[in-house]
N, C-alpha and C. Protein backbone atom coordinates (compact mmCIF):
# COMPACT_ATOMS: atom_id res chain seq x y z
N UNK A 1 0.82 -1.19 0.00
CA UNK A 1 0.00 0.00 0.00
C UNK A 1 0.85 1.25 0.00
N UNK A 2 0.27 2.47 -0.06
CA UNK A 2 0.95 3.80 -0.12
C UNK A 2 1.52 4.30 1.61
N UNK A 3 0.98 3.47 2.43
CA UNK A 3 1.74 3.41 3.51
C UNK A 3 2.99 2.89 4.08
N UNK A 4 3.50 2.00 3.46
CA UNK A 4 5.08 0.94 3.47
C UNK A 4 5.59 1.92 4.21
N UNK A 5 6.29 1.36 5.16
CA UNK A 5 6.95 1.76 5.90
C UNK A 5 8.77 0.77 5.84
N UNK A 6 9.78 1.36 6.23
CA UNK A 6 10.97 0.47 5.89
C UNK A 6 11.12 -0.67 6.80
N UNK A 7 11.62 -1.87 6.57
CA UNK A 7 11.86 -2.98 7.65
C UNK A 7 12.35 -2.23 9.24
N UNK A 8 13.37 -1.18 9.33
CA UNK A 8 14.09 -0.63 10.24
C UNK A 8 12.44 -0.08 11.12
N UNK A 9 11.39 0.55 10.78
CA UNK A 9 10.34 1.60 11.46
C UNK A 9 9.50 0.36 11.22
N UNK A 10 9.29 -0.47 10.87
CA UNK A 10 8.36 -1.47 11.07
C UNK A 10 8.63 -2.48 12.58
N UNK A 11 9.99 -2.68 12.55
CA UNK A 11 10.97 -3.18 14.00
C UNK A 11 10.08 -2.41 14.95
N UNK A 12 10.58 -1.15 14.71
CA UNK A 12 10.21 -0.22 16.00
C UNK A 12 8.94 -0.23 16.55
N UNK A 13 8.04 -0.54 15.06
CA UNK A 13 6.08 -0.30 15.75
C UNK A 13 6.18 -1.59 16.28
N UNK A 14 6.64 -2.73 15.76
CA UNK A 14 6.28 -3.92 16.31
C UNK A 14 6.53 -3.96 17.62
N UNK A 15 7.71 -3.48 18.24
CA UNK A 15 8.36 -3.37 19.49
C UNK A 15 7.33 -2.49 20.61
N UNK A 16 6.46 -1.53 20.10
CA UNK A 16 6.05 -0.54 20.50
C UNK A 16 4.72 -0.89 20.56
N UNK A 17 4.19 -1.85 19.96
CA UNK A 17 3.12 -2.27 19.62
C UNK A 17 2.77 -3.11 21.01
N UNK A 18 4.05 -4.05 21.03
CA UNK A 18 4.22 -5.19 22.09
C UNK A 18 4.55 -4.43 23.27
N UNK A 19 4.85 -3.28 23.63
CA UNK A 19 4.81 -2.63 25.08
C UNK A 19 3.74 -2.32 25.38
N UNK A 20 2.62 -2.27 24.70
CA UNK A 20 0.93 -1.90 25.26
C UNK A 20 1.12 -0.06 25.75
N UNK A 21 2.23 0.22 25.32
CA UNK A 21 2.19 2.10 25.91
C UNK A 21 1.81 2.99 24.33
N UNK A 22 1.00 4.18 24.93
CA UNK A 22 0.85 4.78 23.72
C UNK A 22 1.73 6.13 23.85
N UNK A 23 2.16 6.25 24.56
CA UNK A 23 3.59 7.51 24.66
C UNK A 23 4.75 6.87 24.91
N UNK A 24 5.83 7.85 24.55
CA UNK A 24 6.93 7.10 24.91
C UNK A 24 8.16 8.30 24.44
N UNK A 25 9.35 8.42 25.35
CA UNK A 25 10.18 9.56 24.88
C UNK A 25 11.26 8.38 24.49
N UNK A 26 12.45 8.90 23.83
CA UNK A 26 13.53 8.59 22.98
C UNK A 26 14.01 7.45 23.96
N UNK A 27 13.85 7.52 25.49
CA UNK A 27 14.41 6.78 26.43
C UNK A 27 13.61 5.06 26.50
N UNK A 28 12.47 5.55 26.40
CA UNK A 28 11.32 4.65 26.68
C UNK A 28 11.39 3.86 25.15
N UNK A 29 11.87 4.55 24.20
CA UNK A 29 11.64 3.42 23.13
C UNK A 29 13.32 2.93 22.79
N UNK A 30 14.57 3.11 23.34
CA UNK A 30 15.21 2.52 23.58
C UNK A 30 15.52 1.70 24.55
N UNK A 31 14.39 1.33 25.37
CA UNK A 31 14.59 0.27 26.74
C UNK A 31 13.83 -1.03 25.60
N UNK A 32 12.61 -0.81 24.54
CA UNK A 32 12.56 -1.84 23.70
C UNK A 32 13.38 -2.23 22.58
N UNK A 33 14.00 -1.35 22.08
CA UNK A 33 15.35 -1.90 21.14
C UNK A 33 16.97 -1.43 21.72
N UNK A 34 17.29 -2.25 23.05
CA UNK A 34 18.67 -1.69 23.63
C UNK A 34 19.98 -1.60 22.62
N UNK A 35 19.80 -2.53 21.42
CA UNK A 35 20.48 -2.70 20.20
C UNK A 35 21.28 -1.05 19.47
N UNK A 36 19.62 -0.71 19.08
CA UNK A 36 19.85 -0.18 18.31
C UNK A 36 20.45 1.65 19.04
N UNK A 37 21.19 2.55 18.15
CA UNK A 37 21.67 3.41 18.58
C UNK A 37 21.10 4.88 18.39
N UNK A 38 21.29 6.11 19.37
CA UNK A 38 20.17 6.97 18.93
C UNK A 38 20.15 7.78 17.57
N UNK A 39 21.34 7.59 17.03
CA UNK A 39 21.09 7.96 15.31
C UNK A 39 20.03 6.76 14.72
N UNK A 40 19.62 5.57 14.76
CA UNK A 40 18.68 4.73 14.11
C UNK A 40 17.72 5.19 14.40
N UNK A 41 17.32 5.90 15.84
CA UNK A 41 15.95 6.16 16.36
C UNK A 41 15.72 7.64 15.86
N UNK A 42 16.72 8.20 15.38
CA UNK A 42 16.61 9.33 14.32
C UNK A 42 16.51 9.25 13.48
N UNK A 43 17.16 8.08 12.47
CA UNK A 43 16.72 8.49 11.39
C UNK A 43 15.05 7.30 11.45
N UNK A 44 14.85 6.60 11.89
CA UNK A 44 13.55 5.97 11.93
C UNK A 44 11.88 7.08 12.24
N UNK A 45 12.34 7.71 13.19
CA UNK A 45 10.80 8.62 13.70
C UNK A 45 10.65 9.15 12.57
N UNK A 46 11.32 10.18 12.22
CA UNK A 46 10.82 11.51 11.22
C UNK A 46 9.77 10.45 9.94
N UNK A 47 10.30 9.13 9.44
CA UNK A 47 9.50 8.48 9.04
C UNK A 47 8.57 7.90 9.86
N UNK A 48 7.88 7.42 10.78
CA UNK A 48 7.43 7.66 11.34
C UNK A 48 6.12 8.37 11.67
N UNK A 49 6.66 9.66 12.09
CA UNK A 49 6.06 10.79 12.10
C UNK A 49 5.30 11.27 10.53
N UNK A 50 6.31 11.18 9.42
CA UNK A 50 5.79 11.46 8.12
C UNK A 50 4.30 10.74 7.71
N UNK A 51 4.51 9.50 8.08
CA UNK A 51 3.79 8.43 7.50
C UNK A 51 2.51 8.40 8.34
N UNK A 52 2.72 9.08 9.74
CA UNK A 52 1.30 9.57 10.34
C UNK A 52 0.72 8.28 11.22
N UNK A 53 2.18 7.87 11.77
CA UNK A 53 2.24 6.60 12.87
C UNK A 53 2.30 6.88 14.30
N UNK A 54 2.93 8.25 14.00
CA UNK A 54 3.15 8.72 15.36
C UNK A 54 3.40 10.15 15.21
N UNK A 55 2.67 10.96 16.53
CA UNK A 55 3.02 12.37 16.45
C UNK A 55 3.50 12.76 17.99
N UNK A 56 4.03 13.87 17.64
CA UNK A 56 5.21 14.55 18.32
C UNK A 56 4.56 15.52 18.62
N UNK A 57 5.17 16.17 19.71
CA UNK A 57 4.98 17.72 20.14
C UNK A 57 6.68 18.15 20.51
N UNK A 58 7.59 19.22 20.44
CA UNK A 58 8.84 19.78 20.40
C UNK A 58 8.97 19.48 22.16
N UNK A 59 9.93 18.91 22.60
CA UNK A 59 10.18 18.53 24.14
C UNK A 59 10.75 20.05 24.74
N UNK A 60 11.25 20.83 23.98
CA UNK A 60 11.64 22.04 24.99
C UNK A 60 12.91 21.88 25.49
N UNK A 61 13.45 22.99 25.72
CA UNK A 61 14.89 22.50 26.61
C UNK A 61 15.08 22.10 28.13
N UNK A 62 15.45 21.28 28.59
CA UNK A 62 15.72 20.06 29.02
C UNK A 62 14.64 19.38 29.55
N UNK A 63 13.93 19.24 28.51
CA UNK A 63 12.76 18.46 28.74
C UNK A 63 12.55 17.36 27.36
N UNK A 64 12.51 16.07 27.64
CA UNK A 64 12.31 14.86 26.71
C UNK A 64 11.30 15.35 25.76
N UNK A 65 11.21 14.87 24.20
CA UNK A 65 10.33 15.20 23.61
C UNK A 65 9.22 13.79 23.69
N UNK A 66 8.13 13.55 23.69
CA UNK A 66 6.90 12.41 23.98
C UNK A 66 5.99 12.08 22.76
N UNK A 67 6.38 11.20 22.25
CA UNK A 67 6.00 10.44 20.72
C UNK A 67 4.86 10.14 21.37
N UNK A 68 3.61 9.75 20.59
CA UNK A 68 1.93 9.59 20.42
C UNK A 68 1.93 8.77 19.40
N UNK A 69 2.02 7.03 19.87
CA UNK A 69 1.58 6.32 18.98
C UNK A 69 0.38 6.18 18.32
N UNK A 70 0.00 6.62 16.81
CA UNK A 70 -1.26 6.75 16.66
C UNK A 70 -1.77 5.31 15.75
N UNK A 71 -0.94 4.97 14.87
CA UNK A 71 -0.97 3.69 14.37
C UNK A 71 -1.59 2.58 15.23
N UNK A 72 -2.79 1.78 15.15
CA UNK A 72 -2.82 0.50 15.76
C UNK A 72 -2.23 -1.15 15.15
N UNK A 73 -1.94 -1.74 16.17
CA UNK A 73 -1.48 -2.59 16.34
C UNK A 73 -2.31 -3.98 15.31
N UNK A 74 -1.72 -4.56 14.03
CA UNK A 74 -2.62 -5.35 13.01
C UNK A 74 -1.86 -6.32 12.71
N UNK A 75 -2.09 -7.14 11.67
CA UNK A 75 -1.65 -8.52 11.17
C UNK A 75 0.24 -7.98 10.63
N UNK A 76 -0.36 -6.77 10.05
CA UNK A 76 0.64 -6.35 9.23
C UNK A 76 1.45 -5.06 9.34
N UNK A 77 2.94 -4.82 10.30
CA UNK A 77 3.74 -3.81 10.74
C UNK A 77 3.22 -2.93 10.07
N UNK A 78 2.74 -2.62 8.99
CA UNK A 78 2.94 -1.55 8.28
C UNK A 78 1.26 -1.07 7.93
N UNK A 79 0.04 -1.35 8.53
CA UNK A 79 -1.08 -1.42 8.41
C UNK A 79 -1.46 -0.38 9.69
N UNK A 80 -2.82 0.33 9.15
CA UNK A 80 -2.77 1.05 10.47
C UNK A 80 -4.49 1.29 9.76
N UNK A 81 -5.33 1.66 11.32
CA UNK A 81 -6.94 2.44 10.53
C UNK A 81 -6.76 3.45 9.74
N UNK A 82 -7.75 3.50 9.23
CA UNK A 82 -8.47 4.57 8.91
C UNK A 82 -8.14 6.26 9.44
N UNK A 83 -7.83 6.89 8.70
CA UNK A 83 -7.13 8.16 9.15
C UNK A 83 -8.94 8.98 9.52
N UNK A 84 -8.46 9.95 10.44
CA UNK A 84 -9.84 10.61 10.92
C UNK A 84 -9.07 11.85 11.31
N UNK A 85 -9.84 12.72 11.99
CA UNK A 85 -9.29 14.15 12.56
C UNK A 85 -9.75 14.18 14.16
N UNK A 86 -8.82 14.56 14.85
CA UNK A 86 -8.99 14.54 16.50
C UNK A 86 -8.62 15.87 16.67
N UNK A 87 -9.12 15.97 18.21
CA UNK A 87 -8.68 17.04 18.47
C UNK A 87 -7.01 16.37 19.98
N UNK A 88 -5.83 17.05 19.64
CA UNK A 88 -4.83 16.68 20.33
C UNK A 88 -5.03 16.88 21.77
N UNK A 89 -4.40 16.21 22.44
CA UNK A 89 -4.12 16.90 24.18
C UNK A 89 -3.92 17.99 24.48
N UNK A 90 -5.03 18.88 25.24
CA UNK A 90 -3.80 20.24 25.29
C UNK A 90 -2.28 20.01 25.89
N UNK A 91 -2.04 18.68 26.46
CA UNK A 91 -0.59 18.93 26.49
C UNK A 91 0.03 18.97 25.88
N UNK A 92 -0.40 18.76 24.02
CA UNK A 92 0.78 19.02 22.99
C UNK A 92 0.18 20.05 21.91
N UNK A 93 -0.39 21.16 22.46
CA UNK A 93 -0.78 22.58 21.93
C UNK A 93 -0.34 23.41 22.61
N UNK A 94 0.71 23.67 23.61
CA UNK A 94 1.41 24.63 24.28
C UNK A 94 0.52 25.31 25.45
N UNK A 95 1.65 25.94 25.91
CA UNK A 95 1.08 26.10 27.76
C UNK A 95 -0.29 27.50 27.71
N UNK A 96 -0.62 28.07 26.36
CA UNK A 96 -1.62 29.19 26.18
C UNK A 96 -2.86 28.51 25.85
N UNK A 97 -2.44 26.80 25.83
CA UNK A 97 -4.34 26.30 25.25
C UNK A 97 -4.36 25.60 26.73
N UNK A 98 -6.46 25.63 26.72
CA UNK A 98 -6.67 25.00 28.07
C UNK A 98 -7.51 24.23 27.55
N UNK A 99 -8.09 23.39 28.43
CA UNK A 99 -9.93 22.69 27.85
C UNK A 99 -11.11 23.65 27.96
N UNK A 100 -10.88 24.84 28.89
CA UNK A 100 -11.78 25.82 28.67
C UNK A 100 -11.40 26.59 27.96
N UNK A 101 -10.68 26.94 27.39
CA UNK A 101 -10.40 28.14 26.00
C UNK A 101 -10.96 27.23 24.69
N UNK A 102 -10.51 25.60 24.59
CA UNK A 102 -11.12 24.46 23.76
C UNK A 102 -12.30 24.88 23.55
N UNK A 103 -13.21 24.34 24.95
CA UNK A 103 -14.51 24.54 24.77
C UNK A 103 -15.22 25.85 23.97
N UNK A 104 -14.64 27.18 24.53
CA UNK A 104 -14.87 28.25 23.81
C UNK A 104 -15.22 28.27 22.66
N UNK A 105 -13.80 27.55 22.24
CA UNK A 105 -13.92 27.76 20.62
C UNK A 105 -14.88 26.72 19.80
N UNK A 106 -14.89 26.00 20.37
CA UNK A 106 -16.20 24.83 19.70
C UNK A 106 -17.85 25.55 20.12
N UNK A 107 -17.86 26.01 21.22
CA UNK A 107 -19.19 26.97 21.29
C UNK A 107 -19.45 27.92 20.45
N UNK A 108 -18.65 28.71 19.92
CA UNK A 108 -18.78 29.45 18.81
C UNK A 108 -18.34 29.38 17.62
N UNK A 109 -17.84 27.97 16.80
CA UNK A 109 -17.66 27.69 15.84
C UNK A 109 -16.18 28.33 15.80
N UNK A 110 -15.15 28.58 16.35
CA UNK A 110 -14.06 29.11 16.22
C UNK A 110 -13.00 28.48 15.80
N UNK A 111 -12.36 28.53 15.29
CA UNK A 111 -10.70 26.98 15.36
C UNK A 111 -9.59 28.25 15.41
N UNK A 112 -8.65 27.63 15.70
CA UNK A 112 -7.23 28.19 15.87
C UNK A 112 -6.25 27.07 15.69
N UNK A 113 -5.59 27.27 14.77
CA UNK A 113 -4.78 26.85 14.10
C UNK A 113 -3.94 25.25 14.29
N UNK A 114 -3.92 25.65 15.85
CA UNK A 114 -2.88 24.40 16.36
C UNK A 114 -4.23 23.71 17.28
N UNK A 115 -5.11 23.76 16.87
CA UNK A 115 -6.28 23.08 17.26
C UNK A 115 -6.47 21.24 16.52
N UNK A 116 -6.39 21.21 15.20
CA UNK A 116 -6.53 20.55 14.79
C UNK A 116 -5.56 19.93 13.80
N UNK A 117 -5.37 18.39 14.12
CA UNK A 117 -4.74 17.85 13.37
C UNK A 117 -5.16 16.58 12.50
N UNK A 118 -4.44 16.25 11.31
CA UNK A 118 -5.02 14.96 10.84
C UNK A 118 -4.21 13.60 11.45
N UNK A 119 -4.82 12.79 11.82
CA UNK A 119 -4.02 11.46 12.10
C UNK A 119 -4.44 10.24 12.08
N UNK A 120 -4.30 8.72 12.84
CA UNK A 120 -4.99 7.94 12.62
C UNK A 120 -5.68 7.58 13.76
N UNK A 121 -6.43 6.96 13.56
CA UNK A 121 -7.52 6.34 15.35
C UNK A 121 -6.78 5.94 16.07
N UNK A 122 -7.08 5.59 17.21
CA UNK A 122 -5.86 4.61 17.94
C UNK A 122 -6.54 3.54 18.18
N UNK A 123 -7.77 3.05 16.98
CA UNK A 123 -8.10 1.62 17.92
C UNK A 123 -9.48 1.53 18.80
């Protein structure tokens, strides 16, 4: 399908798949591949992330950045639902969004920008 993902980021969901966690920082997904080194887990996310398996929010300085497995877990590494539109955590819309400023804006038909993203179900 137009989703293929490489053998190397297919490893990783499988691994990630089999921890039952749906977050996880750079640390947390090297305790499931102790192998591999943090240039692999670099160049693996950004695909990843591209392919709309997993999303990110910027970790900040000295603070871990926290991957959002969105891909579910199927027959086939590289298979995932049906893409839909959610609305994110405000913990990964920055410290100026709340659930009551949220609400606001859905009461009056409003959006702002970093409101909405496209991704896949989780399942």
């Amino acid at each position: 399908g137009d989703r293929e993902c490489s053998r190397a980021a297919a490893q990783l969901l499988r691994a990630w798949w089999a921890s039952g966690t749906a977050m996880a920082t750079m640390a947390d997904l090297h305790a499931l591949l102790p192998d591999w080194t943090r240039h692999t887990f670099r160049a693996v996310l950004p695909e990843l992330l591209a392919l709309d398996y997993v999303a990110s929010a910027p970790g900040g300085r000295g603070k871990a950045r926290v991957y959002h497995l969105l891909a579910a877990a199927s027959s086939s590494p590289a298979a995932a639902v049906e893409p839909r539109i959610r609305l994110l955590p405000t913990s990964m819309m920055g410290p100026n969004v709340d659930d009551a400023k949220l609400a606001r804006l859905a009461a009056v038909g409003e959006t702002i920008t970093t409101n909405l993203y496209g991704d896949t179900a989780m399942g």
